[in-house]
C-alpha atoms as a PDB file:
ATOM      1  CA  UNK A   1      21.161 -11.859  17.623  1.00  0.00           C
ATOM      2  CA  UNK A   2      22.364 -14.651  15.657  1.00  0.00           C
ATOM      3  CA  UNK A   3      20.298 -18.153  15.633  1.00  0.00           C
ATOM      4  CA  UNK A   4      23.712 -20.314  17.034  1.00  0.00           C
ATOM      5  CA  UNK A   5      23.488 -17.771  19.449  1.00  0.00           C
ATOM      6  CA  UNK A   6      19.219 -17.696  20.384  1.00  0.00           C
ATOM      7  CA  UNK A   7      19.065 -21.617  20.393  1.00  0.00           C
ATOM      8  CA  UNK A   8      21.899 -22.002  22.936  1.00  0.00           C
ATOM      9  CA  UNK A   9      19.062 -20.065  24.973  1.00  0.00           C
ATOM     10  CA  UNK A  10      16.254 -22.110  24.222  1.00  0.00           C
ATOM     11  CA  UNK A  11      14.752 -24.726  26.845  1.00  0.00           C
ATOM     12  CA  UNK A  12      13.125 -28.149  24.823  1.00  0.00           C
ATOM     13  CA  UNK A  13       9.385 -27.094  25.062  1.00  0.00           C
ATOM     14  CA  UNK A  14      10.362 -24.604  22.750  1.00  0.00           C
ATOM     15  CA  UNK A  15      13.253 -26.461  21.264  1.00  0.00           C
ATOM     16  CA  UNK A  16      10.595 -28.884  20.054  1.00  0.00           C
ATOM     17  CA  UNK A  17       7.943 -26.349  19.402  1.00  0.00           C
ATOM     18  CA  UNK A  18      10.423 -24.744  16.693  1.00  0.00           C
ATOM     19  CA  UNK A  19      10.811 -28.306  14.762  1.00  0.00           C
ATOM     20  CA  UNK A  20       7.530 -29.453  15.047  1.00  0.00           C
ATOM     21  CA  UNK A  21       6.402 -25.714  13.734  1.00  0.00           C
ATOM     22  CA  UNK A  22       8.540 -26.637  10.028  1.00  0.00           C
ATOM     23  CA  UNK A  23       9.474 -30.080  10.522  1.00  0.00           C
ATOM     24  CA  UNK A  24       7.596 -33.065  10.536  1.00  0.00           C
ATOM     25  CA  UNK A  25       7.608 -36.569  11.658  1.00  0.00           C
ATOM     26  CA  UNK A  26      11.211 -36.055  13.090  1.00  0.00           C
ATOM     27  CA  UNK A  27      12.344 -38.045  16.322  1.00  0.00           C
ATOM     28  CA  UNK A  28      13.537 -35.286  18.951  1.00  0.00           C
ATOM     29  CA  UNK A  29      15.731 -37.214  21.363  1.00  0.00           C
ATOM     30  CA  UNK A  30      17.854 -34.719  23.134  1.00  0.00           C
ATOM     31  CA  UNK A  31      18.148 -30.935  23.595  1.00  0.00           C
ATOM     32  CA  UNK A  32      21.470 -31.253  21.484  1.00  0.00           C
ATOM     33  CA  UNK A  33      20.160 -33.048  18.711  1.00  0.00           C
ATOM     34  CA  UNK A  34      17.356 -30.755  18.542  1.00  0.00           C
ATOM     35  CA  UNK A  35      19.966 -27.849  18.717  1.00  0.00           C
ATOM     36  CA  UNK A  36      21.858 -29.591  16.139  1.00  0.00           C
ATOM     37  CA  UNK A  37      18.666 -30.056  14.212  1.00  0.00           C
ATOM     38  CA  UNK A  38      17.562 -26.324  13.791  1.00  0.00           C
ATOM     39  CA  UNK A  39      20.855 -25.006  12.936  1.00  0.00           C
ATOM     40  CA  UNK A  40      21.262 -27.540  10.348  1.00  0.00           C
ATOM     41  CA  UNK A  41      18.026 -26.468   8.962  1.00  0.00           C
ATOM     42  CA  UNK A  42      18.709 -22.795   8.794  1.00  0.00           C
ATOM     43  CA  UNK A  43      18.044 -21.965   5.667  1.00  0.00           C
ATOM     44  CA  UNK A  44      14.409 -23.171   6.469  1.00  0.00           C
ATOM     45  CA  UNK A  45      14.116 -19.920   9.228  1.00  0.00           C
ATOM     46  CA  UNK A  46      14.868 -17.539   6.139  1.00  0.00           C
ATOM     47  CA  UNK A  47      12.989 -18.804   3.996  1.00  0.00           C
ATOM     48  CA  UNK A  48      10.877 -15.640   2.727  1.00  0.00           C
ATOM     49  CA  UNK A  49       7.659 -17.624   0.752  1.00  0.00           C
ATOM     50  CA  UNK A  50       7.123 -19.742   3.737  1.00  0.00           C
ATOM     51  CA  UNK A  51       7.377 -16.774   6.251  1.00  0.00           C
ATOM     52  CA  UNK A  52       5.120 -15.033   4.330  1.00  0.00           C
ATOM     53  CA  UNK A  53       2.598 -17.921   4.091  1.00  0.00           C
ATOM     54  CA  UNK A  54       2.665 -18.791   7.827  1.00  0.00           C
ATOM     55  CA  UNK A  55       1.584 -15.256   8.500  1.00  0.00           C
ATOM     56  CA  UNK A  56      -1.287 -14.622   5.997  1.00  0.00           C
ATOM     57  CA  UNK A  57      -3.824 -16.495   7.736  1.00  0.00           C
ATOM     58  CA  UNK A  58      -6.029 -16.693   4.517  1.00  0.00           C
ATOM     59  CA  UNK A  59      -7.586 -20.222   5.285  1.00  0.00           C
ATOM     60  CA  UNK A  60      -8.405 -19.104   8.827  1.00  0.00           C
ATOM     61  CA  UNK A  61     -11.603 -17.691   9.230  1.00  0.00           C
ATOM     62  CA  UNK A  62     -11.963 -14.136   9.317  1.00  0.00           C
ATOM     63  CA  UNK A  63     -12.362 -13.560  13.428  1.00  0.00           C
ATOM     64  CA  UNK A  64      -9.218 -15.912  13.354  1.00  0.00           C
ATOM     65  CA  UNK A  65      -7.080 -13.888  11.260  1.00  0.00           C
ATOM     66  CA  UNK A  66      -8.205 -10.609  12.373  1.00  0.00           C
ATOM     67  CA  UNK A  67      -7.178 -11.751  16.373  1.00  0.00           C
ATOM     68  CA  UNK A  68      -3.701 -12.771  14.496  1.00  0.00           C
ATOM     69  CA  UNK A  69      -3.163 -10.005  13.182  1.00  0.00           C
ATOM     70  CA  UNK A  70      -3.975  -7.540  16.089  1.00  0.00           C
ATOM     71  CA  UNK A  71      -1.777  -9.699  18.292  1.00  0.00           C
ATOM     72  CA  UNK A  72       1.529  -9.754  16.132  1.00  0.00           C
ATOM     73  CA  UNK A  73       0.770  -5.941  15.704  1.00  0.00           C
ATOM     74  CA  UNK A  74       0.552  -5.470  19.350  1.00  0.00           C
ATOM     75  CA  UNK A  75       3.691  -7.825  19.991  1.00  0.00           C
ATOM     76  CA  UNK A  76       5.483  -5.869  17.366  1.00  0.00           C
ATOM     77  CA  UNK A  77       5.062  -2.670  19.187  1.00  0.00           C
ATOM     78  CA  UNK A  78       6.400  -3.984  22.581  1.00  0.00           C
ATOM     79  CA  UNK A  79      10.401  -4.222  23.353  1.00  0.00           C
ATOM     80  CA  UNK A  80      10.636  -7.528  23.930  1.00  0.00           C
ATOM     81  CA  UNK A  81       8.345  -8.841  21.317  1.00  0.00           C
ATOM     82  CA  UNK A  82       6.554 -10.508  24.635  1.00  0.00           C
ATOM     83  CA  UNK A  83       3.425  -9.719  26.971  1.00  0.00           C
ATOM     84  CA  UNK A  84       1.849 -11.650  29.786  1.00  0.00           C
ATOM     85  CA  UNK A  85      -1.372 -13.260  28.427  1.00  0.00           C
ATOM     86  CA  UNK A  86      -3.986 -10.935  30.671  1.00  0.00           C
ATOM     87  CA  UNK A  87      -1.779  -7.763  29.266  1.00  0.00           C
ATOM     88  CA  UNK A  88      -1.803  -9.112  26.019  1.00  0.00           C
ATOM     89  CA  UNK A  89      -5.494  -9.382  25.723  1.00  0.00           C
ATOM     90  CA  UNK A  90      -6.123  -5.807  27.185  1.00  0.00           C
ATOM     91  CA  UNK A  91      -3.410  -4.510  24.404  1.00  0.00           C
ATOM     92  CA  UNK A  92      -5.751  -6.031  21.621  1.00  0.00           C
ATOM     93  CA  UNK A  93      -8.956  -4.561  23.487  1.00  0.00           C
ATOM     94  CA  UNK A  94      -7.520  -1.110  23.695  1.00  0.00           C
ATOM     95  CA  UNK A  95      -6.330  -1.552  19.960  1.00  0.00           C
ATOM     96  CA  UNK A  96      -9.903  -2.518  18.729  1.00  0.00           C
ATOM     97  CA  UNK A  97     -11.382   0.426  20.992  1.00  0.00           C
ATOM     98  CA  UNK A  98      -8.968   2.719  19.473  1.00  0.00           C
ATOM     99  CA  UNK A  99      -9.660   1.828  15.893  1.00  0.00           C
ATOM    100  CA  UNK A 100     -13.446   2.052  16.837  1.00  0.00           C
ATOM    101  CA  UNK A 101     -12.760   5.202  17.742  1.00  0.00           C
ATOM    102  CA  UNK A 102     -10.480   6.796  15.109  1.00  0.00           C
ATOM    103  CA  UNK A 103     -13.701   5.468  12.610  1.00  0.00           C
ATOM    104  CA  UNK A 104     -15.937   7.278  14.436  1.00  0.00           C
ATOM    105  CA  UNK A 105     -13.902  10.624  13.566  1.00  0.00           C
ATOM    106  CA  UNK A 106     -15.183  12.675  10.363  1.00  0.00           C
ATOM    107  CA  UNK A 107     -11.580  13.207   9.430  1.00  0.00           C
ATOM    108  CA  UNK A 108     -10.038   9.475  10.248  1.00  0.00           C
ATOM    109  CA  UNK A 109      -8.935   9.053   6.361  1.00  0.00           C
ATOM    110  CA  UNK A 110      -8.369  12.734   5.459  1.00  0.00           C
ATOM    111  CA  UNK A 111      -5.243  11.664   4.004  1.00  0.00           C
ATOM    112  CA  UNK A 112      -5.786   9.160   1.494  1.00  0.00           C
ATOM    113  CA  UNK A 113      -6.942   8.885  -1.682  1.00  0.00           C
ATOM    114  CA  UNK A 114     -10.928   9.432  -1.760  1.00  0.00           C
ATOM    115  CA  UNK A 115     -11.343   7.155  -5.117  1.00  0.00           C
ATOM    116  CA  UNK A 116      -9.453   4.609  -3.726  1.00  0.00           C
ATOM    117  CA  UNK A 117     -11.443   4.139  -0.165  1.00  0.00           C
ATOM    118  CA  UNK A 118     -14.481   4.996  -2.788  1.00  0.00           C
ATOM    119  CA  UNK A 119     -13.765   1.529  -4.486  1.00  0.00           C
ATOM    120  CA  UNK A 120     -12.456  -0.340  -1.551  1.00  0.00           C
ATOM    121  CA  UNK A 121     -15.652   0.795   0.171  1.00  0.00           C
ATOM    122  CA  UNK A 122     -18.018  -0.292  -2.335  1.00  0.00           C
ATOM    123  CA  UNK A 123     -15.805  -4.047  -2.787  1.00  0.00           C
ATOM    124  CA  UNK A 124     -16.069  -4.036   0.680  1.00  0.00           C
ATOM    125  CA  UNK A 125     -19.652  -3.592   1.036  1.00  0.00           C
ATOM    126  CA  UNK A 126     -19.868  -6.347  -1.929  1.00  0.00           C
ATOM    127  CA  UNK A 127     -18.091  -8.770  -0.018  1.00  0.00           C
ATOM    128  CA  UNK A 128     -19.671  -8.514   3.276  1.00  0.00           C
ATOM    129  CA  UNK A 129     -23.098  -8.591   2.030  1.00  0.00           C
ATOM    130  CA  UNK A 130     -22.907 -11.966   0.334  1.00  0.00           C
ATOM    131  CA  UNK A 131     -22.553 -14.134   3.784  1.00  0.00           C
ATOM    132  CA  UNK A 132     -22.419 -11.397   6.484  1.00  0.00           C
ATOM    133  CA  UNK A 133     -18.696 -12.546   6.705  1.00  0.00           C
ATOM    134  CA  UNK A 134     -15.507 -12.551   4.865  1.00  0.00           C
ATOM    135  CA  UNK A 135     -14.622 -15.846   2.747  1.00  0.00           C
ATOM    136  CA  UNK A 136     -10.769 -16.627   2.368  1.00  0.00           C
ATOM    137  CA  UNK A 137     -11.517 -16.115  -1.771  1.00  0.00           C
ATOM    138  CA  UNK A 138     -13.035 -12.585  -0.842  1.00  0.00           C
ATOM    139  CA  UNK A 139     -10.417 -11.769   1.419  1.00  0.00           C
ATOM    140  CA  UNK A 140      -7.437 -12.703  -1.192  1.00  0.00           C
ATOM    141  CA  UNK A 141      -9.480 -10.113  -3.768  1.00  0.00           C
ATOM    142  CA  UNK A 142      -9.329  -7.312  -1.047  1.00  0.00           C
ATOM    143  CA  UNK A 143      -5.830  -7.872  -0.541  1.00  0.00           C
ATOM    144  CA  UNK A 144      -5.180  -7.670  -4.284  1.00  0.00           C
ATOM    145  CA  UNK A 145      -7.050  -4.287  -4.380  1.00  0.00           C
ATOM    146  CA  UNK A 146      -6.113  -2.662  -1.273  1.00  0.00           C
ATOM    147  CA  UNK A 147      -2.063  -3.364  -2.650  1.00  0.00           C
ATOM    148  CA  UNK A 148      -3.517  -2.024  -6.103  1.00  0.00           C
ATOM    149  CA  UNK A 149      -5.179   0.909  -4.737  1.00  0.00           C
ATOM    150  CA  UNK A 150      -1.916   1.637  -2.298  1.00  0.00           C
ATOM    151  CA  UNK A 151      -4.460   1.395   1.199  1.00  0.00           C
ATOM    152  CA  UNK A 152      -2.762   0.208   4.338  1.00  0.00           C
ATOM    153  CA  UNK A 153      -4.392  -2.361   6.588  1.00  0.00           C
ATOM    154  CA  UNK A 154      -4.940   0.564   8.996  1.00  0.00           C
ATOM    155  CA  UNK A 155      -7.287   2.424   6.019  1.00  0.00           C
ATOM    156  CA  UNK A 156      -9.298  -1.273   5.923  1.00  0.00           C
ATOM    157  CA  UNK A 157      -9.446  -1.751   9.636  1.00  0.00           C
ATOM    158  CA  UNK A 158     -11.215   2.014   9.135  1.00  0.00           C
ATOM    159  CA  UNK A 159     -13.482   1.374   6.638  1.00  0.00           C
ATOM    160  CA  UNK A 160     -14.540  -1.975   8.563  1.00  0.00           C
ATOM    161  CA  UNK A 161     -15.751  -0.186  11.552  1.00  0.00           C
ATOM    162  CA  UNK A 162     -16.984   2.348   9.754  1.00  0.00           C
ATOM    163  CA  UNK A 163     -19.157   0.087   8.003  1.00  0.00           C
ATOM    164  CA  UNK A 164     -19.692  -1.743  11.206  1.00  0.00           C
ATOM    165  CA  UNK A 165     -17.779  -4.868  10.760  1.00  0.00           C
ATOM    166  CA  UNK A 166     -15.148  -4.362  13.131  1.00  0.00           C
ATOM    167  CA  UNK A 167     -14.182  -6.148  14.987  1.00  0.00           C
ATOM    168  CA  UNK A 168     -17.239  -8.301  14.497  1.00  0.00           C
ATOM    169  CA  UNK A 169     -20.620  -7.723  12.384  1.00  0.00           C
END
C-alpha cells in the first residue's frame, strides 16, 4: 500500500501523531493540510538512518528497550501488524516464558558457533556484573560483537536467561 493511499485512511489523532513523531513545532490546522503535510514530507518516511535510529532504543534503559523490542517482534508476527492491548501483553508474556524456556534446554544453541557464545558469554557476564544492569555504552559494545561474532538477538535473549538476566536480574 502506497502512503497517498494509507493517509487518505488516516483519522487526525493519528494524522497528528505521524507529524508530531518527525516534525516539530508545525501548526496542524486541518486534516487536509496535515494530509498535504506528510505527503510533502515523504522522503522523511524512507529515510533509512532515521528509521534505524528510532528503533534502536540505545538511550532507553535496558527494561525499556527490551519491552520494545519484544513488542515490535510480537507485532511483526501478527497479520495486521495490530493487537488489542490485554492480547498484546499476554503475546510478550508467552514470548518471555518461551525464551525462559528454550534456555532452560541443554541443546537451546546446538547450532551456533561455541567460540562465539564462549566470548559473548564471558562480555556478557563482564557487562552485567559492573552495575547489575546494562548501560547504553555496554549495550552499543554487545551489539558491535554479537554483529562481529554473527549471533542473532534470539542467541543473546538465550544467553541472558541463561545467565539469569532475562527478562529482569
Amino acid at each position: 500500500m502506497r502512503l497517498e493511499e494509507i493517509v487518505t485512511k488516516m483519522s487526525k489523532l493519528y494524522l497528528g501523531r505521524l507529524i508530531d513523531s518527525f516534525l516539530k513545532d508545525v501548526t496542524k490546522d486541518s486534516e487536509d493540510k496535515m494530509r498535504e503535510l506528510l505527503l510533502k514530507n515523504k522522503g522523511e518516511f524512507a529515510n533509512h538512518d532515521r528509521i534505524e535510529n528510532k528503533l534502536n532504543f540505545i538511550d532507553e534503559d535496558r527494561n525499556t528497550a527490551l519491552l520494545n523490542d519484544l513488542i515490535l517482534n510480537v507485532l511483526l508476527d501478527e497479520n495486521n501488524y495490530m493487537l488489542e492491548e490485554k492480547e498484546l501483553i499476554e503475546k510478550i508474556k508467552q514470548k518471555e516464558k518461551q525464551i525462559v524456556e528454550e534456555s532452560e534446554k541443554k541443546d537451546s544453541l546446538k547450532y551456533s558457533d561455541p567460540k562465539a557464545l564462549k566470548i559473548y558469554e564471558r562480555v556478557l557476564k563482564a557487562a552485567w556484573k559492573w552495575q547489575d544492569s546494562i548501560s547504553p555504552h555496554e549495550q552499543n559494545i554487545l551489539d558491535v560483537l554479537k554483529e562481529e561474532l554473527d549471533l542473532s538477538v534470539y542467541e543473546h535473549r538465550i544467553l541472558e536467561s541463561k545467565l539469569g538476566y532475562f527478562p529482569q536480574p
